[in-house]
Protein backbone atom coordinates (compact mmCIF):
# COMPACT_ATOMS: atom_id res chain seq x y z
CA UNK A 1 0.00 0.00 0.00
CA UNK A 2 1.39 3.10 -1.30
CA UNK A 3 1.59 6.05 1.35
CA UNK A 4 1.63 9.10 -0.82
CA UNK A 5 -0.01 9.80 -4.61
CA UNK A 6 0.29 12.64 -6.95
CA UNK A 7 -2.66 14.14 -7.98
CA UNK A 8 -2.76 16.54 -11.09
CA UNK A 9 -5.19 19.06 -12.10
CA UNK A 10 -5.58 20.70 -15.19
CA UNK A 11 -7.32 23.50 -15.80
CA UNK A 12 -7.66 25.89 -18.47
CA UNK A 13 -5.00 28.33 -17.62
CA UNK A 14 -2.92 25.88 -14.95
CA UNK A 15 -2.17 22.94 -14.04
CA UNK A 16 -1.50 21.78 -10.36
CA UNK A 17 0.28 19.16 -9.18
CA UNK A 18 0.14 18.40 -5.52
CA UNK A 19 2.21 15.35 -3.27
CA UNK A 20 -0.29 14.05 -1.32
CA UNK A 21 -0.47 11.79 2.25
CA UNK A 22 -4.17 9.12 3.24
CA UNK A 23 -4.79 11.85 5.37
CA UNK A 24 -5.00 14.48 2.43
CA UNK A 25 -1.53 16.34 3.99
CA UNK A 26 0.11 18.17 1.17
CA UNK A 27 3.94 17.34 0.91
CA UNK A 28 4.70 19.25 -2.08
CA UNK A 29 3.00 21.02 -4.93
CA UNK A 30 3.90 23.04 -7.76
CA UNK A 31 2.07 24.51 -10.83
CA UNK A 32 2.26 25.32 -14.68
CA UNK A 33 0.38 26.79 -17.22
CA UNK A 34 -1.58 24.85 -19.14
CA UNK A 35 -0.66 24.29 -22.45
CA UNK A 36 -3.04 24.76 -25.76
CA UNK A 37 -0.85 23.49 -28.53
CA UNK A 38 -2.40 21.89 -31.55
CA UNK A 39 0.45 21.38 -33.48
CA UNK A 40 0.80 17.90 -31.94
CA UNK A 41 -0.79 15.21 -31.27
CA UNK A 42 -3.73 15.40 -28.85
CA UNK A 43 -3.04 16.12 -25.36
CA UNK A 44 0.59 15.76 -25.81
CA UNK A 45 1.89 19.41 -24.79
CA UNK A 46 -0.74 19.16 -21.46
CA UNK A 47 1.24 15.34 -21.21
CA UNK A 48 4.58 16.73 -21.35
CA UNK A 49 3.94 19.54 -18.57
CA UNK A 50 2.56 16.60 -16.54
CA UNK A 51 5.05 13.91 -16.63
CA UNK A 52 7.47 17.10 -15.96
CA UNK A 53 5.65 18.11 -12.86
CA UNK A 54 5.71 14.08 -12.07
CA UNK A 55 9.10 14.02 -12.27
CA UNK A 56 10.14 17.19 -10.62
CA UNK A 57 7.65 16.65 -7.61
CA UNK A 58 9.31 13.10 -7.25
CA UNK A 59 12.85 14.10 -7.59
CA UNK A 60 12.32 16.30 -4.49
CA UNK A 61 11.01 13.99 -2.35
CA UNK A 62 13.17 10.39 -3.54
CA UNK A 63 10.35 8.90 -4.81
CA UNK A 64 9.99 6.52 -8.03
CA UNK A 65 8.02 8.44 -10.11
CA UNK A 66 7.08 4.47 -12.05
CA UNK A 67 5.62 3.65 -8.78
CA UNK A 68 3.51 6.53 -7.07
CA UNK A 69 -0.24 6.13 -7.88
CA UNK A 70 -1.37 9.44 -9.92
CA UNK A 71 -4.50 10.95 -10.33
CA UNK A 72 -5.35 13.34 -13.39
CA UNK A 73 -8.29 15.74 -12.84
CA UNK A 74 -9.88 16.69 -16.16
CA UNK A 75 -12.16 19.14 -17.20
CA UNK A 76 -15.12 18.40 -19.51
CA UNK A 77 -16.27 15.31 -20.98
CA UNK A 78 -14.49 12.11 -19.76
CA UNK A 79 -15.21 8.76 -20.76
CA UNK A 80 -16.06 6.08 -18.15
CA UNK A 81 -12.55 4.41 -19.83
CA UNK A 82 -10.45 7.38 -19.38
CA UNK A 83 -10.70 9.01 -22.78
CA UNK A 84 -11.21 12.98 -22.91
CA UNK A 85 -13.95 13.12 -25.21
CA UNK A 86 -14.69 16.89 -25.26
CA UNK A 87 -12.97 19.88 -23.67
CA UNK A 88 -14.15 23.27 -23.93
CA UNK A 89 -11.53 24.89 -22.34
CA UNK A 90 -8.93 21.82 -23.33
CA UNK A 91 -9.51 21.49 -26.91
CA UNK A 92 -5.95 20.21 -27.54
CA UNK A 93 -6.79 17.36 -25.79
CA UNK A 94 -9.50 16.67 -27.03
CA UNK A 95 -9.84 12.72 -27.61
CA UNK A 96 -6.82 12.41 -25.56
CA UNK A 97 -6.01 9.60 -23.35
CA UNK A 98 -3.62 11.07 -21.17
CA UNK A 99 -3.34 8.07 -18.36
CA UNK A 100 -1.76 6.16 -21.71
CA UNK A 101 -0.01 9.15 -22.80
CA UNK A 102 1.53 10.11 -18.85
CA UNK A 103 1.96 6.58 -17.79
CA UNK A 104 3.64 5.26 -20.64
CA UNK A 105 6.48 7.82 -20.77
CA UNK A 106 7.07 7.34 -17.07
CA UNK A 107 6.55 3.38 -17.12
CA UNK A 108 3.75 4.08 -14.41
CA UNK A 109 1.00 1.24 -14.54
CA UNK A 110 -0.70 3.28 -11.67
CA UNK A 111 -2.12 6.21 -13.93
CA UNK A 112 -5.98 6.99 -13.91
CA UNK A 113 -7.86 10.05 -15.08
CA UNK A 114 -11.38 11.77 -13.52
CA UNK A 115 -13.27 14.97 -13.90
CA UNK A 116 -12.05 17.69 -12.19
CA UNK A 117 -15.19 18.77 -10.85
CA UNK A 118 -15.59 15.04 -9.83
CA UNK A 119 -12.01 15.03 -8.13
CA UNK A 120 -12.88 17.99 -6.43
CA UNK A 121 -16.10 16.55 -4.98
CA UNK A 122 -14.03 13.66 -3.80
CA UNK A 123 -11.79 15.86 -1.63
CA UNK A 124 -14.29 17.35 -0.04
CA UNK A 125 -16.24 14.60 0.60
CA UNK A 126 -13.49 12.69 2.14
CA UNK A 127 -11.24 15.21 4.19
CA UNK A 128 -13.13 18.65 3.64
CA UNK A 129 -16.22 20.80 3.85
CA UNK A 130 -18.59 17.59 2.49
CA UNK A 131 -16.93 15.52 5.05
CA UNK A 132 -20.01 13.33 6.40
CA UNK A 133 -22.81 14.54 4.17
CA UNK A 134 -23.45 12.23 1.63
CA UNK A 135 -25.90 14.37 -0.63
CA UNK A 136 -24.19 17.83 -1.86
CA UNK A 137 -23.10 19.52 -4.95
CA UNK A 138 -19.42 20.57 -6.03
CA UNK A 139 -19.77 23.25 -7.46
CA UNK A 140 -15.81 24.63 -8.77
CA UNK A 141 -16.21 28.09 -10.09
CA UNK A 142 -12.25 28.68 -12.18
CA UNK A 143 -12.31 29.34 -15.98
CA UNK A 144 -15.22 27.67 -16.41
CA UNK A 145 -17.68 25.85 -13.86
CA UNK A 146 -17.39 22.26 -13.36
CA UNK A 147 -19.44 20.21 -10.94
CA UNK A 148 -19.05 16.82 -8.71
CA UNK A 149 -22.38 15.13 -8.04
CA UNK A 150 -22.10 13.38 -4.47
CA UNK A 151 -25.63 11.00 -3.58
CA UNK A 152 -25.87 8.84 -0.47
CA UNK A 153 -22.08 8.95 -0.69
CA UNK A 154 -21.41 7.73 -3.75
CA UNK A 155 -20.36 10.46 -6.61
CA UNK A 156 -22.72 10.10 -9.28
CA UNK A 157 -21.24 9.54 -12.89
CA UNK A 158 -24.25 8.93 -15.62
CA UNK A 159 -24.32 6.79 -18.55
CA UNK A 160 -21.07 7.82 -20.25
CA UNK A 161 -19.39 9.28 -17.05
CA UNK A 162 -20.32 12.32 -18.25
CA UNK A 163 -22.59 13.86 -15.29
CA UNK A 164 -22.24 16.73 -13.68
CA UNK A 165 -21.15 19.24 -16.56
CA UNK A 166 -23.48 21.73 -14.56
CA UNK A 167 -21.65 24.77 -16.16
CA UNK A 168 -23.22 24.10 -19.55
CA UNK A 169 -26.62 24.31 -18.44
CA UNK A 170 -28.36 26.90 -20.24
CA UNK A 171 -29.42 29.86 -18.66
CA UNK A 172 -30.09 32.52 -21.51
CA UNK A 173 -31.36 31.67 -24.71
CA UNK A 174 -29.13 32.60 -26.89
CA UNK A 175 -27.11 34.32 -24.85
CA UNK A 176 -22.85 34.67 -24.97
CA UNK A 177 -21.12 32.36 -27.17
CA UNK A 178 -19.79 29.41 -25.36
CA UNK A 179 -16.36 27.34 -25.81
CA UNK A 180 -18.51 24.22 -25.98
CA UNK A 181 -19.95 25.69 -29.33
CA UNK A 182 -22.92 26.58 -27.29
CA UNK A 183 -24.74 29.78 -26.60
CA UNK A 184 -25.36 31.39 -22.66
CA UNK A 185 -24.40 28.17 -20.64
CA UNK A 186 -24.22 29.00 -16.96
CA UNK A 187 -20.26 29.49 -16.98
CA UNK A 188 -20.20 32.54 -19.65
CA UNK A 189 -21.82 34.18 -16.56
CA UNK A 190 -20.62 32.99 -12.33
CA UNK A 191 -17.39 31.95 -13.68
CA UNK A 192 -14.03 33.24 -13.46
CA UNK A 193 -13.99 33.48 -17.36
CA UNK A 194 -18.23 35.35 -16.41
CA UNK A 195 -16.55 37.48 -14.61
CA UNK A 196 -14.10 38.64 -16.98
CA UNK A 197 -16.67 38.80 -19.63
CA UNK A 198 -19.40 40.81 -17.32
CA UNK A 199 -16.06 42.89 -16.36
CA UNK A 200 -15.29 44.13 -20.10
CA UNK A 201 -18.81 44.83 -21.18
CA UNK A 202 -19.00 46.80 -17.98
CA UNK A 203 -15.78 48.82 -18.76
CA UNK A 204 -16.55 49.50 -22.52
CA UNK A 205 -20.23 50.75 -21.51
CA UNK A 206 -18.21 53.16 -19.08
CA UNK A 207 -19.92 51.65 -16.08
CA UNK A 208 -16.48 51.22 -14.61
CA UNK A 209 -14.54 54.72 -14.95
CA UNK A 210 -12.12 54.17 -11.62
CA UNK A 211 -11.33 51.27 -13.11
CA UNK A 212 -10.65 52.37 -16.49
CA UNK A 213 -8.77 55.31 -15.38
CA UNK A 214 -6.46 53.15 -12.56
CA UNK A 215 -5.60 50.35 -15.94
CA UNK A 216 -5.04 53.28 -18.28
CA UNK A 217 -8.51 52.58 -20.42
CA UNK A 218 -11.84 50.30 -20.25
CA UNK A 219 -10.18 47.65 -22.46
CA UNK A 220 -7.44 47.30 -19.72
CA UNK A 221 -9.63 46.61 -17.12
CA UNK A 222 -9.73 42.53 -16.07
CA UNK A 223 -11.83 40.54 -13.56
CA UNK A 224 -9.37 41.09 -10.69
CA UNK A 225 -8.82 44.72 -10.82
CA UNK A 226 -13.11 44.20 -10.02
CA UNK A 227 -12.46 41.61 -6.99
CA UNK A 228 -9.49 43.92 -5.70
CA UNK A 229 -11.44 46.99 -5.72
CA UNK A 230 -14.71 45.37 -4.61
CA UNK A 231 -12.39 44.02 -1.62
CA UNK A 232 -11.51 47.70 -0.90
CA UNK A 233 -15.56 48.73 -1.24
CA UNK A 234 -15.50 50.79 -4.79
CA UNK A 235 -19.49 50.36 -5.71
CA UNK A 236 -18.66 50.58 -9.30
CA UNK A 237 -16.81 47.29 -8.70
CA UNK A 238 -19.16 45.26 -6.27
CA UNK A 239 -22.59 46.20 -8.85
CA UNK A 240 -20.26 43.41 -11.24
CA UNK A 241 -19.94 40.98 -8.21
CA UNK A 242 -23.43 41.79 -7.00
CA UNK A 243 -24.56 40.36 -11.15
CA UNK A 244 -21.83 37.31 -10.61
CA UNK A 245 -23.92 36.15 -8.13
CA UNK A 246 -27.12 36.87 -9.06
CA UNK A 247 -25.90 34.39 -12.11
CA UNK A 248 -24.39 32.03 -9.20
CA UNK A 249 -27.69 31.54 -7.17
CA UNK A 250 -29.76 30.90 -10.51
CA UNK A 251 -27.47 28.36 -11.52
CA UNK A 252 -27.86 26.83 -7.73
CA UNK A 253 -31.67 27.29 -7.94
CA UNK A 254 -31.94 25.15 -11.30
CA UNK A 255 -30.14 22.20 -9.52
CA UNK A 256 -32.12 22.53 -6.42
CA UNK A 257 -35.21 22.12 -8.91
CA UNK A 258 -33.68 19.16 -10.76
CA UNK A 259 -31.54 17.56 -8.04
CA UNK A 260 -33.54 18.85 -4.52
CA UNK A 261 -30.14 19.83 -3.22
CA UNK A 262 -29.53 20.83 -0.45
CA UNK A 263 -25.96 21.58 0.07
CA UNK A 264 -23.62 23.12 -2.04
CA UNK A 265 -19.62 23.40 -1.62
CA UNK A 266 -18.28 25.64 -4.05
CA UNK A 267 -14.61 25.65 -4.77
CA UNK A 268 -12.30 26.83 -7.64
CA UNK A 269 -10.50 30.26 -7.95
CA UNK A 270 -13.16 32.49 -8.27
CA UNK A 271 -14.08 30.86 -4.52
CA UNK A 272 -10.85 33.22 -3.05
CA UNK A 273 -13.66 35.91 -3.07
CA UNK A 274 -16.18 34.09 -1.60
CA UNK A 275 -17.06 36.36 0.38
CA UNK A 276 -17.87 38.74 -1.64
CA UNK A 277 -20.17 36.87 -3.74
CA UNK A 278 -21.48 34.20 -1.90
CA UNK A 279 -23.70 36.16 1.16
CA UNK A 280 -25.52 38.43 -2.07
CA UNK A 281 -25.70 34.77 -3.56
CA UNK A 282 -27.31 33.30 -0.48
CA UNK A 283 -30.04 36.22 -0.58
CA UNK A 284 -31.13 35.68 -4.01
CA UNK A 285 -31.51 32.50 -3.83
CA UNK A 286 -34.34 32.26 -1.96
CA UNK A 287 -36.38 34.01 -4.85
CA UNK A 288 -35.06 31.86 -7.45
CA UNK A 289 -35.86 28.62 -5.57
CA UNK A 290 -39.25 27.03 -6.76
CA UNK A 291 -40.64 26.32 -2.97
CA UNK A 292 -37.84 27.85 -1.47
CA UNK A 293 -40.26 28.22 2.07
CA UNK A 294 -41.05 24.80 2.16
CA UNK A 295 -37.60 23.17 1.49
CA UNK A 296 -35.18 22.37 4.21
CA UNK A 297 -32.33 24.85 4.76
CA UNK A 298 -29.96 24.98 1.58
CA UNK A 299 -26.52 25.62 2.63
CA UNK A 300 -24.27 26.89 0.33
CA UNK A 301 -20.20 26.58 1.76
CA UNK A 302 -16.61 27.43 0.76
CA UNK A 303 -14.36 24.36 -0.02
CA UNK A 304 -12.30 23.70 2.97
CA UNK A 305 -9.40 23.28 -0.43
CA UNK A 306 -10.40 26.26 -2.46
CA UNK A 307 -8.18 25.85 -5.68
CA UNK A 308 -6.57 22.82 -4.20
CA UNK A 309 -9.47 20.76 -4.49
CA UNK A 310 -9.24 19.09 -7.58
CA UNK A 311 -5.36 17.74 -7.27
CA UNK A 312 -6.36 16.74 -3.59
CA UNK A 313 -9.09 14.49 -5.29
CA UNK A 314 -6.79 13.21 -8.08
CA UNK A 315 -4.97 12.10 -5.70
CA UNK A 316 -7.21 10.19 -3.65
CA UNK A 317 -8.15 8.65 -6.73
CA UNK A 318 -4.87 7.45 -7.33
CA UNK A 319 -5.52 6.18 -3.48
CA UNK A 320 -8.75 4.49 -4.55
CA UNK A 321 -8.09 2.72 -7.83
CA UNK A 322 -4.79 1.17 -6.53
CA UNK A 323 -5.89 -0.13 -3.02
């Protein structure tokens, strides 16, 4: 029985890789930005800057890197085998089968690949904020919005092992253009990338002139400079947050419809200003909520990982699938 695993967590801008104890103690951890090269095969440049952080992570700690159990969060559509079917925010890899691809060049049998949202739900569930509640939602709010399903303790997959894609629900018909080819899925609007996207169109309307003037013009102005001067109370900046999660609690109040949650952790980046958006999320959501009144209390928490999450649940994969 192995005493550590790596986990590995891609994301659309980085990818994390974190040393990892049973207990979910972090040994090590570094990060990278996440590749998008399509000039080779797919998923080979995100494979390369994994096997790297493999190696480099194991070199520091004398371990075998053919030997530690790995887990490789992944966001989007993954196949119950492994396969990366569909990406939005990974299209490089799309089709990739980057357990084959990682394990192979570092002669690692012990390779396995889940969805990030999945992994994330995993952590939590097992050493964090969904620690003895076996019916909650993950929700992981980074570049996009990606979601772990957890039901009497078990995380839900679906047919394909595709469930759980909560960010592409639609919630505006025809709304902004999607990376998934679609049109106003939940994540073009309580996501890191929303955020940005809110943030501009705020900026060139001129609804943001601090802002503009502090980055030297409205098309300078990014999602942070919003969160940083929301932090410091500008009201030009927290009107942006206060639409974020106006967008957040709809999305919650959909899957309280479909799924009667009743507990959501949400994790990811964008979950670093927490609280900022999540009390104004917690208000609305009442009047979104079909039967609100009559439900049970919904909580809605912070991950006890934040944007650890994900590698923390890769890694208990790699725990799981090699005990």
């Amino acid at each position: 029985m192995n005493d550590v695993a790596i986990g590995l967590d891609v994301g659309g801008t980085k990818a994390l890789a974190v040393l990892v104890t049973r207990d979910g103690t972090v040994l090590g951890e570094l990060k990278r930005d996440t590749p998008h090269d399509d000039s080779v095969g797919a998923g080979e440049a995100t494979a390369a800057v994994l096997i790297d952080e493999v190696r480099e992570l194991c070199a520091a700690n004398n371990l075998d890197p053919a030997t530690v159990p790995i887990g490789i969060g992944l966001p989007g559509l993954l196949r119950n085998d492994g396969h990366l079917a569909y990406a939005p925010n990974l299209q490089s890899a799309n089709g990739a089968d980057l357990h084959e691809l990682v394990g192979d060049a570092l002669g690692n049998s012990t390779v396995f690949c889940e969805n990030d949202g999945n992994c994330a739900a995993l952590a939590e569930h097992e050493w964090g904020a969904g620690r003895g509640i076996n019916d909650f939602v993950m929700v992981t709010l980074g570049t996009g919005i990606g979601g772990g399903i957890i039901s009497e303790g078990q995380l839900v997959k679906g047919r394909n092992g595709f469930a759980g894609e909560i960010g592409h629900m639609v919630v505006v018909a025809h709304g902004a253009a999607c990376g998934c080819g679609g049109h106003g899925c939940w994540e073009r609007y309580a996501s890191g990338g929303g955020l940005q996207r809110l943030t501009q169109e705020a900026a060139l309307k001129g609804e943001l002139p601090t802002l503009a003037q502090r980055r030297g013009g409205a098309e300078h102005v990014r999602g942070e400079d919003v969160t940083s001067a929301a932090s410091e109370g500008l009201e030009e900046a927290l009107v942006v947050l206060r639409e974020v999660s106006w967008w957040l609690a709809l999305g919650l109040a959909n899957l309280v419809a479909i799924l009667d949650a009743g507990h959501f952790v949400i994790g990811g980046g964008l979950s670093a200003v927490s609280d900022l958006v999540l009390p104004e999320a917690r208000r609305e959501l009442g009047a979104l909520t079909e039967g609100y009144q009559w439900r049970d209390e919904i909580v809605i928490t912070t991950s006890t990982f934040g944007p650890r999450a994900g590698a923390l649940g890769a890694a208990l994969v790699g725990f799981q699938r090699t005990a």
